[in-house]
N, C-alpha and C. Protein backbone atom coordinates (compact mmCIF):
# COMPACT_ATOMS: atom_id res chain seq x y z
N UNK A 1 0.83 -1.18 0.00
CA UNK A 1 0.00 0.00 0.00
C UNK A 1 0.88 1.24 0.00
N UNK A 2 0.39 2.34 -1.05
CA UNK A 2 1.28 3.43 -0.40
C UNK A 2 0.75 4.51 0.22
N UNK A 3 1.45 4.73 1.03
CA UNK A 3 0.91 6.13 2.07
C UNK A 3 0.47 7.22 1.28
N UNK A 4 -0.76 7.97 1.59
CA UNK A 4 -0.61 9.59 1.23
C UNK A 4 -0.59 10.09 2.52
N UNK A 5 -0.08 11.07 2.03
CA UNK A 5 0.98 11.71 2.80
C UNK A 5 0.33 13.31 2.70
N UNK A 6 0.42 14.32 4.06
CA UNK A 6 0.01 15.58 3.71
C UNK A 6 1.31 16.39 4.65
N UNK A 7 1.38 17.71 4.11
CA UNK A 7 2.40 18.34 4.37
C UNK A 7 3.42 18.66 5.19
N UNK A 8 2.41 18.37 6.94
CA UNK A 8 3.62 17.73 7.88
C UNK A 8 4.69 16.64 7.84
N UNK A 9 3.78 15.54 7.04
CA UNK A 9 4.36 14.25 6.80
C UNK A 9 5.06 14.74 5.73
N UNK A 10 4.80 15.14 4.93
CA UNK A 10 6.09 15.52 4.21
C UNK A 10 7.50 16.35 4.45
N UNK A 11 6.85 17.02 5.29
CA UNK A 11 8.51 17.89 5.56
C UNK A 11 9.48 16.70 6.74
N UNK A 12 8.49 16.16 6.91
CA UNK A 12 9.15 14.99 7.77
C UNK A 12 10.24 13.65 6.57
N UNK A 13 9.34 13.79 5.81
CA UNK A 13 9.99 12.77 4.67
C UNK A 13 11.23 13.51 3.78
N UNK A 14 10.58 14.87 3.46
CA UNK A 14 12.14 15.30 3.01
C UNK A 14 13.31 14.93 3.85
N UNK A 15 13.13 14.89 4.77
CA UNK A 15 14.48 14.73 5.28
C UNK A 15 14.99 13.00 5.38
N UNK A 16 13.82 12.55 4.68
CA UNK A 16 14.89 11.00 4.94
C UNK A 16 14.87 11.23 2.96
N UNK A 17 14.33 11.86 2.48
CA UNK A 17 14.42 11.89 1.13
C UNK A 17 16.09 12.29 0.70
N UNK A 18 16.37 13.10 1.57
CA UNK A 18 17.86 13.85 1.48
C UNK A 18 19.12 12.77 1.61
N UNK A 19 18.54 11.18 2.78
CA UNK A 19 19.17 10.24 2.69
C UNK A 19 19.85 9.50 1.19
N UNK A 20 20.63 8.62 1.08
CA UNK A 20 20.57 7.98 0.14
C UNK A 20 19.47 7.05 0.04
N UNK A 21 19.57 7.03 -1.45
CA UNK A 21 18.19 6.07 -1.88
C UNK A 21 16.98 7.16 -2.62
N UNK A 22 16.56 6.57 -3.04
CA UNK A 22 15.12 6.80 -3.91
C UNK A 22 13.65 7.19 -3.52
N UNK A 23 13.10 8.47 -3.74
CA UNK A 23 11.69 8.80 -3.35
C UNK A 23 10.40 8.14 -4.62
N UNK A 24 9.80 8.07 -4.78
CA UNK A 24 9.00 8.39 -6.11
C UNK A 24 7.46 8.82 -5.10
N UNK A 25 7.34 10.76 -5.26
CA UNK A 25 6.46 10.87 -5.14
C UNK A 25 4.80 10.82 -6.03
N UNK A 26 3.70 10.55 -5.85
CA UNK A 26 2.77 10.04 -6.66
C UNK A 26 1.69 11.36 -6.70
N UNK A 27 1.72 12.42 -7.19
CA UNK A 27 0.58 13.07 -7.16
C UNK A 27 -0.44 13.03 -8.02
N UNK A 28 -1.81 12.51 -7.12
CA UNK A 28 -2.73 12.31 -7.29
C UNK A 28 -3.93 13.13 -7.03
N UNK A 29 -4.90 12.70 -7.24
CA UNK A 29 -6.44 13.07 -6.64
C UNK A 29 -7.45 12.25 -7.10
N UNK A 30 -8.49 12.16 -5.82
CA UNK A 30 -9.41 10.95 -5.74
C UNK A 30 -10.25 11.23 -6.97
N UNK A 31 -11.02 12.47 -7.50
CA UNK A 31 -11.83 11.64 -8.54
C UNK A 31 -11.06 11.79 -10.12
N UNK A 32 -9.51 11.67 -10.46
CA UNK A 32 -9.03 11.25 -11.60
C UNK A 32 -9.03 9.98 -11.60
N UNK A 33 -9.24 9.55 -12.89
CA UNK A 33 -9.40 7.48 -13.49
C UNK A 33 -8.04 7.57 -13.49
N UNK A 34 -7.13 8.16 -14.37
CA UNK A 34 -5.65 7.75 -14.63
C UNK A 34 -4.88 7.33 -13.04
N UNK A 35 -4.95 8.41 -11.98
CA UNK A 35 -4.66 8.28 -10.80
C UNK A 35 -5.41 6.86 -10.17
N UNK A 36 -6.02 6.28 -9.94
CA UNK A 36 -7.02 4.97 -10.06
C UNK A 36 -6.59 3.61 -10.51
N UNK A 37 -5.79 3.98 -11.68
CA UNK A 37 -5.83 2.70 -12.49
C UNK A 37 -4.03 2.52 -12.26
N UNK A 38 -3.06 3.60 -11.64
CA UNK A 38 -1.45 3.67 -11.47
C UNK A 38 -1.92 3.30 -9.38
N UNK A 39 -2.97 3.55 -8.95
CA UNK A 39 -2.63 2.85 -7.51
C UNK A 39 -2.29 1.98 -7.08
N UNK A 40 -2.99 0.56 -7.94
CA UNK A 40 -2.42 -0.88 -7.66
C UNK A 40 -0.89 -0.96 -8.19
N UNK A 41 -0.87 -0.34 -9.23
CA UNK A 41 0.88 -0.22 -9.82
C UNK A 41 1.53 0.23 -8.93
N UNK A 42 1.41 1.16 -8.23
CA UNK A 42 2.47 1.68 -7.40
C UNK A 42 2.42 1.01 -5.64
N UNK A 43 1.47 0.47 -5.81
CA UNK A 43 0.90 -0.53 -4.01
C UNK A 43 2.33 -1.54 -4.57
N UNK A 44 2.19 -2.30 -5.80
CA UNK A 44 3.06 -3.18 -6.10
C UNK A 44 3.79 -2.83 -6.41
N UNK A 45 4.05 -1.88 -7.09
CA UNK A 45 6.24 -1.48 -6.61
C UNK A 45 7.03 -1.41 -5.55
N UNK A 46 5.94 -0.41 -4.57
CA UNK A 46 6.04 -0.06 -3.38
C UNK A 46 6.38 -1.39 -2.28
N UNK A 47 6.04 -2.36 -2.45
CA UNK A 47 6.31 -3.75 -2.35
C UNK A 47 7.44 -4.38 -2.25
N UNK A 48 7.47 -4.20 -3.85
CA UNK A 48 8.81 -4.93 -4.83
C UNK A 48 10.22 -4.00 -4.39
N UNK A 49 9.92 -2.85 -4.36
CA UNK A 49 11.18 -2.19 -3.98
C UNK A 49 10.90 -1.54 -2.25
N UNK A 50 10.64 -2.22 -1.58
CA UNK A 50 10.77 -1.80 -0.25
C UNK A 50 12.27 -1.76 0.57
N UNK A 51 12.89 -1.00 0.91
CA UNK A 51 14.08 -0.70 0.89
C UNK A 51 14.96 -0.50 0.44
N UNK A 52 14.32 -0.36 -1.11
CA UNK A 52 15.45 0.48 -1.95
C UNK A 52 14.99 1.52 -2.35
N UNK A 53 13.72 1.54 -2.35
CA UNK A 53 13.04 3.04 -3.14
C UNK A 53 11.60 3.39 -2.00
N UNK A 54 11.25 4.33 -1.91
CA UNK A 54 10.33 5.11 -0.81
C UNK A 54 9.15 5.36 -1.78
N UNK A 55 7.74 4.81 -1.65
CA UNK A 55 6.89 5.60 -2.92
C UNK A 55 6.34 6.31 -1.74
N UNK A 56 5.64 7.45 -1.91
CA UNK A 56 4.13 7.62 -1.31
C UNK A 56 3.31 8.73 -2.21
N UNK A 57 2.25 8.66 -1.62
CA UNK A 57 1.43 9.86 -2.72
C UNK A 57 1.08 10.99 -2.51
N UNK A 58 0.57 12.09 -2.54
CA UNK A 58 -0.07 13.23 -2.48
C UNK A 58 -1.10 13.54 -3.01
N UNK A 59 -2.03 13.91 -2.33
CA UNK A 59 -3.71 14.23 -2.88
C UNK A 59 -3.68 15.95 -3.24
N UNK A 60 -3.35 16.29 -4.00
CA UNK A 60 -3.56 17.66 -4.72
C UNK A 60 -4.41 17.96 -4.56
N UNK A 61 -5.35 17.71 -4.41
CA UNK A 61 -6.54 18.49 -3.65
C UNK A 61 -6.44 19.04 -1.97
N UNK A 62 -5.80 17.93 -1.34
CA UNK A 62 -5.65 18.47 -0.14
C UNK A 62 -4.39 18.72 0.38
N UNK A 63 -3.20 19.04 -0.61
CA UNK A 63 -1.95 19.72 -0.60
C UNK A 63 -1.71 20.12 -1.64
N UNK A 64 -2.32 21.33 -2.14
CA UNK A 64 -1.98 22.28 -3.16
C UNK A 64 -0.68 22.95 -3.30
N UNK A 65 -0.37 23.17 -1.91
CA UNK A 65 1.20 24.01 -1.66
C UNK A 65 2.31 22.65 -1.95
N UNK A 66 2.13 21.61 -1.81
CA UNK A 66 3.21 20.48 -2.42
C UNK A 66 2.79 20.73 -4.42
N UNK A 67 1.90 20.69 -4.56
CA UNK A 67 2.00 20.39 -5.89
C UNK A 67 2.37 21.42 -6.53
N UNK A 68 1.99 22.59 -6.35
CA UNK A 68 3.15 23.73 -6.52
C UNK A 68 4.39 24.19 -6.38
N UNK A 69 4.95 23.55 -5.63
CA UNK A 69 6.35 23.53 -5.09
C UNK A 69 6.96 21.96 -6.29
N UNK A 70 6.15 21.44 -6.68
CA UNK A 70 6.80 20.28 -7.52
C UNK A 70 6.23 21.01 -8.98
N UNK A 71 5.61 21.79 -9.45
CA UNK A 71 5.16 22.38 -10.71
C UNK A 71 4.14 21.23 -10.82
N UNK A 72 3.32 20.70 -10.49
CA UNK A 72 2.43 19.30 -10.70
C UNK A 72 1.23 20.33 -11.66
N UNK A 73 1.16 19.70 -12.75
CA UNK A 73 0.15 20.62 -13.59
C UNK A 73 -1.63 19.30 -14.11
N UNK A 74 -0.59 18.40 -14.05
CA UNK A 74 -1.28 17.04 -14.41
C UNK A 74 -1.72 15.99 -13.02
N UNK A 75 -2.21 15.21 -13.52
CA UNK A 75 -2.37 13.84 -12.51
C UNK A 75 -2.73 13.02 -13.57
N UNK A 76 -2.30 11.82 -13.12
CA UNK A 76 -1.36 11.59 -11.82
C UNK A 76 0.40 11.77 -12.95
N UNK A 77 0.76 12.59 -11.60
CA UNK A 77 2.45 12.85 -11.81
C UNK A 77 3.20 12.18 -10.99
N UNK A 78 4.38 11.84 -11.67
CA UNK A 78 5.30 10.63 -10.26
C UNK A 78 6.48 11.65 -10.46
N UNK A 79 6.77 11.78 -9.34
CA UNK A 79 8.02 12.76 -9.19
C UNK A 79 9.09 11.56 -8.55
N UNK A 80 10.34 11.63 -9.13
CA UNK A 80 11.14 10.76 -8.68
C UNK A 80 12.52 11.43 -8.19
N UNK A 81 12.67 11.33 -7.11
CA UNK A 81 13.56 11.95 -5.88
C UNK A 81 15.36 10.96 -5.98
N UNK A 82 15.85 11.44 -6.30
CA UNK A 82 17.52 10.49 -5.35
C UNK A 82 17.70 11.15 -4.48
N UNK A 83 18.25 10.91 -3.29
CA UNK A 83 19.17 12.66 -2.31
C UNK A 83 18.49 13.30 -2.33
N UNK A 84 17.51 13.65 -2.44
CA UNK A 84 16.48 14.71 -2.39
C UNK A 84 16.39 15.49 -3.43
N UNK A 85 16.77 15.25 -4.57
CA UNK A 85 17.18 16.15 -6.21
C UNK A 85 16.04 15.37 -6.19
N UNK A 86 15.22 16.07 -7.71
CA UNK A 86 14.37 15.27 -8.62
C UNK A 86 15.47 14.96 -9.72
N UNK A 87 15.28 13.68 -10.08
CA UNK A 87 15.97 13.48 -11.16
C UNK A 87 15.02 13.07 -12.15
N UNK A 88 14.09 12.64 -12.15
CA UNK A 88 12.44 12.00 -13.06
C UNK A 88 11.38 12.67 -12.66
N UNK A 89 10.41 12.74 -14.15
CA UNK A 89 9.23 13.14 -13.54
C UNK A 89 8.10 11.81 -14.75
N UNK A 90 7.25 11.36 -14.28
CA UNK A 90 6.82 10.66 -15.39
C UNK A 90 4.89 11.45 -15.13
N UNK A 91 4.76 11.92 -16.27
CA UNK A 91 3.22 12.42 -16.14
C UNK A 91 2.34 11.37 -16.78
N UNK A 92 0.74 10.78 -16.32
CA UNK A 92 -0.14 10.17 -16.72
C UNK A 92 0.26 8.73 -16.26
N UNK A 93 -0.80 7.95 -16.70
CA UNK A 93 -0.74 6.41 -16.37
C UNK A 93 0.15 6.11 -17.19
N UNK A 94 0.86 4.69 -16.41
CA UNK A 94 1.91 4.21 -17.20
C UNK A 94 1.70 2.79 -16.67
N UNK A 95 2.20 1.42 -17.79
CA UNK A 95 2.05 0.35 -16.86
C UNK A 95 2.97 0.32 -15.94
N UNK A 96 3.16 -1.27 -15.22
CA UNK A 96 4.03 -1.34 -14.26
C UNK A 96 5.53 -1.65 -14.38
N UNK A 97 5.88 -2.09 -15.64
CA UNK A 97 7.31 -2.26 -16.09
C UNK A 97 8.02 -0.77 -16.56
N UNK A 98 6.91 0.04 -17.11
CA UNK A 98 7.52 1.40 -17.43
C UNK A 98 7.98 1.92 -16.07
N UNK A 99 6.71 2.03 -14.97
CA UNK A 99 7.50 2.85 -13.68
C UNK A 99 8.78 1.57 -13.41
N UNK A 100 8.50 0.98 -13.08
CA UNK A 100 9.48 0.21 -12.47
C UNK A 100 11.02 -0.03 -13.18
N UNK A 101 11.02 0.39 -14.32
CA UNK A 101 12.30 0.93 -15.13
C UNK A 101 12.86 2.29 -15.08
N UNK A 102 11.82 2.78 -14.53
CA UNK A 102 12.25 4.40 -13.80
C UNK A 102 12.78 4.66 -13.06
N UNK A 103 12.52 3.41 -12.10
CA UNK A 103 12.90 3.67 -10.90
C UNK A 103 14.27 2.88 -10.67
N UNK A 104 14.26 2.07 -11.53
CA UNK A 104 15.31 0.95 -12.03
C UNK A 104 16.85 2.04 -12.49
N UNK A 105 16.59 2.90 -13.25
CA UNK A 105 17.34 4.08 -13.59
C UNK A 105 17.30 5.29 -12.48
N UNK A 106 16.52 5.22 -11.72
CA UNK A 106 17.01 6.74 -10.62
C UNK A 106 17.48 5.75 -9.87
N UNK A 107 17.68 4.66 -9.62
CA UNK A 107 18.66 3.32 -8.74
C UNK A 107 19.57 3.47 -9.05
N UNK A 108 20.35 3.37 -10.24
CA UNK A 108 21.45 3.15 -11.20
C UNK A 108 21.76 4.32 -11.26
N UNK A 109 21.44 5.84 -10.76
CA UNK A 109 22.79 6.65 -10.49
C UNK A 109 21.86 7.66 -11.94
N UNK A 110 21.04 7.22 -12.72
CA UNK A 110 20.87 8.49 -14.36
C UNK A 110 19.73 9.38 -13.69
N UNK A 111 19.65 10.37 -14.66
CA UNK A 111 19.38 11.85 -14.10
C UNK A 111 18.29 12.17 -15.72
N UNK A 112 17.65 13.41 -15.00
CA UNK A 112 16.93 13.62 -16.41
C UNK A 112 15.69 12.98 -16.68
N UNK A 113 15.48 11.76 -15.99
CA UNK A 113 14.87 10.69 -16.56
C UNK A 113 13.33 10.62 -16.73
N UNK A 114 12.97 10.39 -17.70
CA UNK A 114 10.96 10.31 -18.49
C UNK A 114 10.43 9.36 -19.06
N UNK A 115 11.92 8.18 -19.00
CA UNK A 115 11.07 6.71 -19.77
C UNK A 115 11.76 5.78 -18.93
N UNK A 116 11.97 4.58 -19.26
CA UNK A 116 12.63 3.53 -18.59
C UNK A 116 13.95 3.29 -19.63
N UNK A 117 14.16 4.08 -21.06
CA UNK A 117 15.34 3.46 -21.44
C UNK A 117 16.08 5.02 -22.22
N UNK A 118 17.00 4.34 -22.28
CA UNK A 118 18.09 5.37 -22.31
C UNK A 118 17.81 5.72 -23.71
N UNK A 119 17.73 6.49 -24.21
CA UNK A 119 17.45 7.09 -25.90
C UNK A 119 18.69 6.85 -26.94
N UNK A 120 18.85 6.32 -28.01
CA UNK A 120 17.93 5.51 -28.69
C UNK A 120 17.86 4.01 -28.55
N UNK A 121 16.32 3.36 -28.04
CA UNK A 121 16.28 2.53 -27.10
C UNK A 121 16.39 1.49 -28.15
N UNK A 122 15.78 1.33 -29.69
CA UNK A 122 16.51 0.04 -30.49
C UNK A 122 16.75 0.32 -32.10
N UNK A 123 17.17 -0.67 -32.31
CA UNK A 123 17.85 -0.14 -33.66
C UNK A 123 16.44 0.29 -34.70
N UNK A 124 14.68 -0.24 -34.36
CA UNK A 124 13.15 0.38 -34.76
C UNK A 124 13.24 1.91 -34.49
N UNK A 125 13.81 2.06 -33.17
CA UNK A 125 13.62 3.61 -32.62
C UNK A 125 14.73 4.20 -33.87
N UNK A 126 15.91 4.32 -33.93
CA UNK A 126 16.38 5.05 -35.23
C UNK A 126 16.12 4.69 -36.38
N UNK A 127 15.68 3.59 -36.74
CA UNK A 127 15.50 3.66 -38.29
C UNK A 127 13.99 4.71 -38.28
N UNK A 128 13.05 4.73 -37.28
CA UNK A 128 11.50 5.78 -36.98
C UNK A 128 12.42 6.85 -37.23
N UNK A 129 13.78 7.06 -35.79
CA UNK A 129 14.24 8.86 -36.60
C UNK A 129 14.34 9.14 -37.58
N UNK A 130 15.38 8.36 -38.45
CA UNK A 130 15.65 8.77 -39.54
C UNK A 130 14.68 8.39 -40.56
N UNK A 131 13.48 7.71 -40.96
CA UNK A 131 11.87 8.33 -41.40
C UNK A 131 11.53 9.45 -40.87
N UNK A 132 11.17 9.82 -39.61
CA UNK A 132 10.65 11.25 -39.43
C UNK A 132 11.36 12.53 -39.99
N UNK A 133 13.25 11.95 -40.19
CA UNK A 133 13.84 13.13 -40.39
C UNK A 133 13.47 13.24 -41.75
N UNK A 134 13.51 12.07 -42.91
CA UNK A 134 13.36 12.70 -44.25
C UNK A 134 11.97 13.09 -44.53
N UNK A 135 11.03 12.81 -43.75
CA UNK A 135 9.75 13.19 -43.74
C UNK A 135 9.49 14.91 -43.48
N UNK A 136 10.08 15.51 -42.50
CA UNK A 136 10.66 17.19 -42.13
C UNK A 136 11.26 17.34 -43.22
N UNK A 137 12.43 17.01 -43.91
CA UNK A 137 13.10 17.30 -45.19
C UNK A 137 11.85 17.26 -46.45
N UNK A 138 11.24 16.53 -46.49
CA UNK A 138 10.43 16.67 -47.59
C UNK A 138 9.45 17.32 -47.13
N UNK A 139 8.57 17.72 -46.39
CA UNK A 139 8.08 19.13 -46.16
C UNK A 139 8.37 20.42 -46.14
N UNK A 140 9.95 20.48 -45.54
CA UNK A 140 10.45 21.46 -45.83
C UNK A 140 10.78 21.84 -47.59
N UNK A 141 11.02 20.84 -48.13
CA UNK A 141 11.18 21.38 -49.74
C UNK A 141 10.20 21.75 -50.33
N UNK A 142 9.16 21.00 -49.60
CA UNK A 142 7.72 21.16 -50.84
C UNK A 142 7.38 22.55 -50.32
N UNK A 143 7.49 22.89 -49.18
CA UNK A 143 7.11 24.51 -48.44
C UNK A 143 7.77 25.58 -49.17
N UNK A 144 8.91 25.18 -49.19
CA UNK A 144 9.98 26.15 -49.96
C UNK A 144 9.91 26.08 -51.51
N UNK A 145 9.59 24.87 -51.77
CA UNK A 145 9.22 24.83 -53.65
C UNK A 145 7.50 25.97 -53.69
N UNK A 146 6.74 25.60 -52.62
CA UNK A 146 5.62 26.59 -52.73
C UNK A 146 5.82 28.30 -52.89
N UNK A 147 7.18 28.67 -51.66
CA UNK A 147 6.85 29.86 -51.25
C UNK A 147 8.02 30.40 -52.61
N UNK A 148 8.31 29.35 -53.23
CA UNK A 148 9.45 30.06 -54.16
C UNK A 148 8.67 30.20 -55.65
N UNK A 149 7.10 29.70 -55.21
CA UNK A 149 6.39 30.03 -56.58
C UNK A 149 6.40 28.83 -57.68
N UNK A 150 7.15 27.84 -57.13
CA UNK A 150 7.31 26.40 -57.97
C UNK A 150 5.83 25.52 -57.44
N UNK A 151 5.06 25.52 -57.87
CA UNK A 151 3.72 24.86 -57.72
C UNK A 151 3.75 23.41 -57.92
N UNK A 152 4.55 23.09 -59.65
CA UNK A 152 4.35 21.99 -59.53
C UNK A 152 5.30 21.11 -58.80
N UNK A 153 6.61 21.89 -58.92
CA UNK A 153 7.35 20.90 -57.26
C UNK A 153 6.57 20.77 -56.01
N UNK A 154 6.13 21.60 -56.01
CA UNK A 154 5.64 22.15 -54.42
C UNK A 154 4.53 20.64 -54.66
N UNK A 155 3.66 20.11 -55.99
CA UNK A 155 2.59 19.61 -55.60
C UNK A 155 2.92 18.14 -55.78
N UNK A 156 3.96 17.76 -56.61
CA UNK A 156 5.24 16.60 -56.15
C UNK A 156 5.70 16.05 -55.32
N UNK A 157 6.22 17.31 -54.47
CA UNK A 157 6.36 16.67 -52.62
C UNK A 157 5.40 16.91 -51.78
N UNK A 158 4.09 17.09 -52.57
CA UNK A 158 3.14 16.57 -51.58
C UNK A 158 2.31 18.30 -51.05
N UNK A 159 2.63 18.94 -51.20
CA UNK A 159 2.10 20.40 -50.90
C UNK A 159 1.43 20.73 -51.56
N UNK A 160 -0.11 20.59 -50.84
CA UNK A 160 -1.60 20.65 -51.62
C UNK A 160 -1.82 21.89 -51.65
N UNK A 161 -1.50 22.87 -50.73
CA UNK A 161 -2.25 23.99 -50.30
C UNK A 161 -1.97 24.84 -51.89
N UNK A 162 -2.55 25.91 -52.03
CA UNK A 162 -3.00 26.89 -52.94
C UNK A 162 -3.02 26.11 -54.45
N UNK A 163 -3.07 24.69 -54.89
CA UNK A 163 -3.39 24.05 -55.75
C UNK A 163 -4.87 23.83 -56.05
């Protein structure tokens, strides 16, 4: 199960947060579904990593001054703590292998962190970049074949507009 936690209890937890080891705070609120459907996920991390990582949650509704002090704009947001730095923030539902690779990486010492794998995660993920990149390249020409008054290039690479 994980604790929510309200603002006394928290200034109490910063300070073991400042310890070594791992926070992942959970801000939530009772009537979001996304927040709902990441509780059992995080009851069972909270579990799985009991003494290596600290979860608990926050009800944004009834600690507004925490979720402001973390920029929390969304729910549910997992703020992930080392030493008391944030080093992760993961916004919305996620399954349980995604958090748990998060947390797997604020374990392992990396910083920055918003997914479970280090970028670029397989050799699918760059061959997608380099499609998206010639995909920007060929928009950009057909834009520039448009604004340079070349129509029928412009309607070649695909640039419908003023045709």
């Amino acid at each position: 199960m994980v604790a929510t936690i309200d603002l006394p209890a928290f200034e109490a937890l910063a300070a073991l947060a400042a310890l070594p080891g791992v926070t992942a705070i959970d801000f939530t609120a009772a009537w979001c579904a996304p927040c709902k459907t990441m509780k059992p996920i995080l009851a069972a991390l909270a579990t799985e990593y009991l003494g290596r990582a600290r979860v608990v949650a926050v009800d944004v509704n009834d600690e507004p001054i925490l979720a402001e002090r973390y920029s929390v704009r969304s729910m549910p947001t997992l703020v992930i703590l080392r030493d008391g730095r944030e080093v992760g923030r993961v916004v919305g539902s996620r399954p349980k292998k995604f958090v748990a690779g998060v947390l797997e990486r604020a374990l392992a010492g990396d910083v920055a962190i918003a997914s479970p794998w280090n970028e670029p995660r397989t050799h699918d993920d760059e061959n997608a970049a380099l499609a998206m990149d010639a995909a920007r390249r060929q928009i950009a020409e057909s834009v520039q074949a448009y604004l340079d008054g070349d129509r029928d290039v412009a309607r070649r690479k695909g640039c419908r507009r003023g045709t």
